[in-house]
N, C-alpha and C. Protein backbone atom coordinates (compact mmCIF):
# COMPACT_ATOMS: atom_id res chain seq x y z
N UNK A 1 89.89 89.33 93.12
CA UNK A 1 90.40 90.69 93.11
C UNK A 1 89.38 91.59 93.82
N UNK A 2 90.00 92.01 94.65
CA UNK A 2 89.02 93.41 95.35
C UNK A 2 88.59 94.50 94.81
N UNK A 3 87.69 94.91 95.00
CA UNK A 3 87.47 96.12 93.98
C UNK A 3 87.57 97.47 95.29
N UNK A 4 88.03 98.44 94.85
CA UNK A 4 88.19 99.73 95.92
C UNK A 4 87.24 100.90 95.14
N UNK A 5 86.01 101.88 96.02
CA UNK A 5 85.54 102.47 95.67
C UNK A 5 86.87 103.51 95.31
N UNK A 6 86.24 104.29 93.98
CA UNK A 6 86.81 105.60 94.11
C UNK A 6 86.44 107.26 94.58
N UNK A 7 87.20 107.57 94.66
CA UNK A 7 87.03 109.11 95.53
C UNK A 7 87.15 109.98 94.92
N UNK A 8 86.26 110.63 94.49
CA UNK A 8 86.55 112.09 93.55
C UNK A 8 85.27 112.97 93.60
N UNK A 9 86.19 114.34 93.17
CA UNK A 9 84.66 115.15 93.36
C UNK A 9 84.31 115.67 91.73
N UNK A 10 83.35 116.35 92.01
CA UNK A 10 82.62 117.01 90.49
C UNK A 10 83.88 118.25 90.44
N UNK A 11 84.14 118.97 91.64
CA UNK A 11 85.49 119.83 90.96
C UNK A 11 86.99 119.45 90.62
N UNK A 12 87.08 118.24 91.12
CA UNK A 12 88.42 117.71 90.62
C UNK A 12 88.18 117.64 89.07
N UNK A 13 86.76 116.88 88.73
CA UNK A 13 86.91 116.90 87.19
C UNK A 13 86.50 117.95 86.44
N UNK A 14 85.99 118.67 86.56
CA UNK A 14 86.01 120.02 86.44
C UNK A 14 87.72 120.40 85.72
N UNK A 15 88.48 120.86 87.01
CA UNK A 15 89.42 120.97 86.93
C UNK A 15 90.37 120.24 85.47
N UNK A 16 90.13 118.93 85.67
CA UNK A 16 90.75 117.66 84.80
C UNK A 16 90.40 118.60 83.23
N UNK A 17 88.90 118.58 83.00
CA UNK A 17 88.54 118.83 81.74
C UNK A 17 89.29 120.37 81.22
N UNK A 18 89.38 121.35 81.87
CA UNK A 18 89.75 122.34 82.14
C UNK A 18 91.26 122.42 81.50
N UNK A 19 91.84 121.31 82.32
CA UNK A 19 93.40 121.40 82.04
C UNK A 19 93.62 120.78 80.98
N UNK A 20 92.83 119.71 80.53
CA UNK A 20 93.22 118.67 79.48
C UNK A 20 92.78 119.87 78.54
N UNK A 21 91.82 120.95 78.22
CA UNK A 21 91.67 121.54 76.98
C UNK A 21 92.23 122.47 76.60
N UNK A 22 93.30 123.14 78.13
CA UNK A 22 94.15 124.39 78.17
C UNK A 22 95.69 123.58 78.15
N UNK A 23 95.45 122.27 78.18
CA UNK A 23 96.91 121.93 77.60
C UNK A 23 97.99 122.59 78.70
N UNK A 24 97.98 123.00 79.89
CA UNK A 24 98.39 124.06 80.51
C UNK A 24 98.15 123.63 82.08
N UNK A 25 98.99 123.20 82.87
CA UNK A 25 98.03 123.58 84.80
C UNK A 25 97.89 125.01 84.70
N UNK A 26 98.94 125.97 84.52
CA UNK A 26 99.22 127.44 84.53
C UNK A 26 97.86 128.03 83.40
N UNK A 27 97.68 127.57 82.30
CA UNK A 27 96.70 128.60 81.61
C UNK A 27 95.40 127.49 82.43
N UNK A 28 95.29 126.55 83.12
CA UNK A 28 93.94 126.45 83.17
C UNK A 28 94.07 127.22 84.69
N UNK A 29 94.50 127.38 85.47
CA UNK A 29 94.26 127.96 86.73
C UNK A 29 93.92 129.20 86.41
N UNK A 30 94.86 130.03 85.41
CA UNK A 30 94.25 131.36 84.94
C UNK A 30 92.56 131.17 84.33
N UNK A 31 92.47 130.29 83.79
CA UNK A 31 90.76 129.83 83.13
C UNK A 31 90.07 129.88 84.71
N UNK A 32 90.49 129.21 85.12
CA UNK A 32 89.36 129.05 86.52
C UNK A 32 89.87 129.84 87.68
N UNK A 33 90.40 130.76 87.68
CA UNK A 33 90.99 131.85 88.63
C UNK A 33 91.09 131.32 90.16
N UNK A 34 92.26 130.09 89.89
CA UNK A 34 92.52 129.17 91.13
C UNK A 34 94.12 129.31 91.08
N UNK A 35 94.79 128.94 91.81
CA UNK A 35 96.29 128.99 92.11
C UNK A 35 96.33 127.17 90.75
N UNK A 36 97.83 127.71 90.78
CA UNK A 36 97.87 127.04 89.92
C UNK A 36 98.15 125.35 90.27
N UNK A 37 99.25 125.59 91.83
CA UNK A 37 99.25 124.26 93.09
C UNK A 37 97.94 123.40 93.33
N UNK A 38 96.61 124.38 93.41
CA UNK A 38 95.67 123.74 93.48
C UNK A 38 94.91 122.92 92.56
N UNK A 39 95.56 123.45 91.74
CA UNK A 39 95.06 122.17 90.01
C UNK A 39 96.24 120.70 90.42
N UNK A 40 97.01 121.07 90.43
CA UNK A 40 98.22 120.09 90.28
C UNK A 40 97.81 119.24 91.57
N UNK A 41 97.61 119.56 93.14
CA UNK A 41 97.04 118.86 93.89
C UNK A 41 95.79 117.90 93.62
N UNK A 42 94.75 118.74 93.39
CA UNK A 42 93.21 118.08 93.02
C UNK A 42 93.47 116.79 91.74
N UNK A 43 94.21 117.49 91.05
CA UNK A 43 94.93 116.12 89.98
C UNK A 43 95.52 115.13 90.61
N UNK A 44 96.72 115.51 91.17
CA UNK A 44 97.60 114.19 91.58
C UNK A 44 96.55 113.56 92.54
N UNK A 45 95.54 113.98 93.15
CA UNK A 45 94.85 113.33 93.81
C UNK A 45 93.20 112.41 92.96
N UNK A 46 93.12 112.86 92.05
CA UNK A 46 92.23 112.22 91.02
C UNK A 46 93.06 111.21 90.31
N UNK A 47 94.17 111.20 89.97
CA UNK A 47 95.04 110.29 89.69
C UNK A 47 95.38 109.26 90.63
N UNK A 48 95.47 109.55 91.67
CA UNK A 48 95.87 108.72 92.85
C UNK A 48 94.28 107.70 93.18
N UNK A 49 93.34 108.11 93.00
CA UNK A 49 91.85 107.88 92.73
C UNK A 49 91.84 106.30 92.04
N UNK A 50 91.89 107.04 90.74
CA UNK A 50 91.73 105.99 89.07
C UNK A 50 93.09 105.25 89.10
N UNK A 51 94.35 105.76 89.79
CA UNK A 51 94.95 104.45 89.87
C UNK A 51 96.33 104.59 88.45
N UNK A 52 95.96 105.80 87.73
CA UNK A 52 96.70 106.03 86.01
C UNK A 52 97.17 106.96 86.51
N UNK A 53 98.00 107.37 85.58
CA UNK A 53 98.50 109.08 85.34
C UNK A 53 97.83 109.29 84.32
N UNK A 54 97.32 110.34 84.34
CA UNK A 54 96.33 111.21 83.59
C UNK A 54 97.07 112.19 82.57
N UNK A 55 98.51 112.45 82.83
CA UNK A 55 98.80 113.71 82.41
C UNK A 55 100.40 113.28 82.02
N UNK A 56 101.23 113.43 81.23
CA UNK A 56 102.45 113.59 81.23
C UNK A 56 103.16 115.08 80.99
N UNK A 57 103.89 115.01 82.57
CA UNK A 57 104.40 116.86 82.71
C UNK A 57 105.22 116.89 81.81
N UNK A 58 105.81 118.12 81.57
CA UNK A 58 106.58 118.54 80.71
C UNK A 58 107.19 119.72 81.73
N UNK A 59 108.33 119.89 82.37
CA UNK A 59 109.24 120.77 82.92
C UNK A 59 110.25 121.53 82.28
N UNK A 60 109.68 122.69 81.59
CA UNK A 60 110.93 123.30 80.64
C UNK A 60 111.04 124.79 81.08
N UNK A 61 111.89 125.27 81.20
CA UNK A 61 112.31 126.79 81.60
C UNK A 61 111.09 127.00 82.33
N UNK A 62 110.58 126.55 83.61
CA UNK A 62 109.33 126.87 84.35
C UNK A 62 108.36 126.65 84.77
N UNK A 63 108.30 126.60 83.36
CA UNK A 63 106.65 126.23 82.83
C UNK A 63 106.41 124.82 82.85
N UNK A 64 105.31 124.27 83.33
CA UNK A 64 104.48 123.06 83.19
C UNK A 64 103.42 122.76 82.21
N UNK A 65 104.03 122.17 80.98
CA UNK A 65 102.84 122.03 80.30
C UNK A 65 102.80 120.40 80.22
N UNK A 66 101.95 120.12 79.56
CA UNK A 66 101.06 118.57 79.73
C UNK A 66 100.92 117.97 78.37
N UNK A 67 100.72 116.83 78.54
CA UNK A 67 100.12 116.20 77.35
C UNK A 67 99.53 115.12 77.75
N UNK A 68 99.33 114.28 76.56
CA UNK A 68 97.69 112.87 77.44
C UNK A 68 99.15 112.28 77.51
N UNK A 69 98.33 111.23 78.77
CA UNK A 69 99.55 109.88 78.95
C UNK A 69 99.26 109.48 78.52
N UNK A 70 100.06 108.53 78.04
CA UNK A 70 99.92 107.14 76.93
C UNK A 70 99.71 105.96 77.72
């Protein structure tokens, strides 16, 4: 089995910790006064990284909220 380096930065996880404690892409972008696209990018791309989903969305009247994946 090959092993593939991974690619990530110190602000993607940043970001990660951010969102996982605001439960929220929308309240953590307000926490870190970033658009809220740019969390959801830097994620799907830290995810795309490690290879998991990190996050299970939740799409209800709008809003995107999260919870841990299982």
């Amino acid at each position: 089995m090959e092993s593939h380096p991974l690619h990530y930065s110190l602000r993607q996880l940043r970001y990660f910790v951010v969102t996982a404690e605001a439960l929220s892409f929308t309240a953590a972008a307000k926490r870190l006064h970033i658009s809220q696209p740019s969390i959801s990018t830097a994620l799907e791309e830290l995810e795309t990284s490690f290879g998991v989903q990190l996050f299970t969305r939740h799409y209800a009247s709008g809003a995107r909220s999260i919870g841990p994946s299982a």
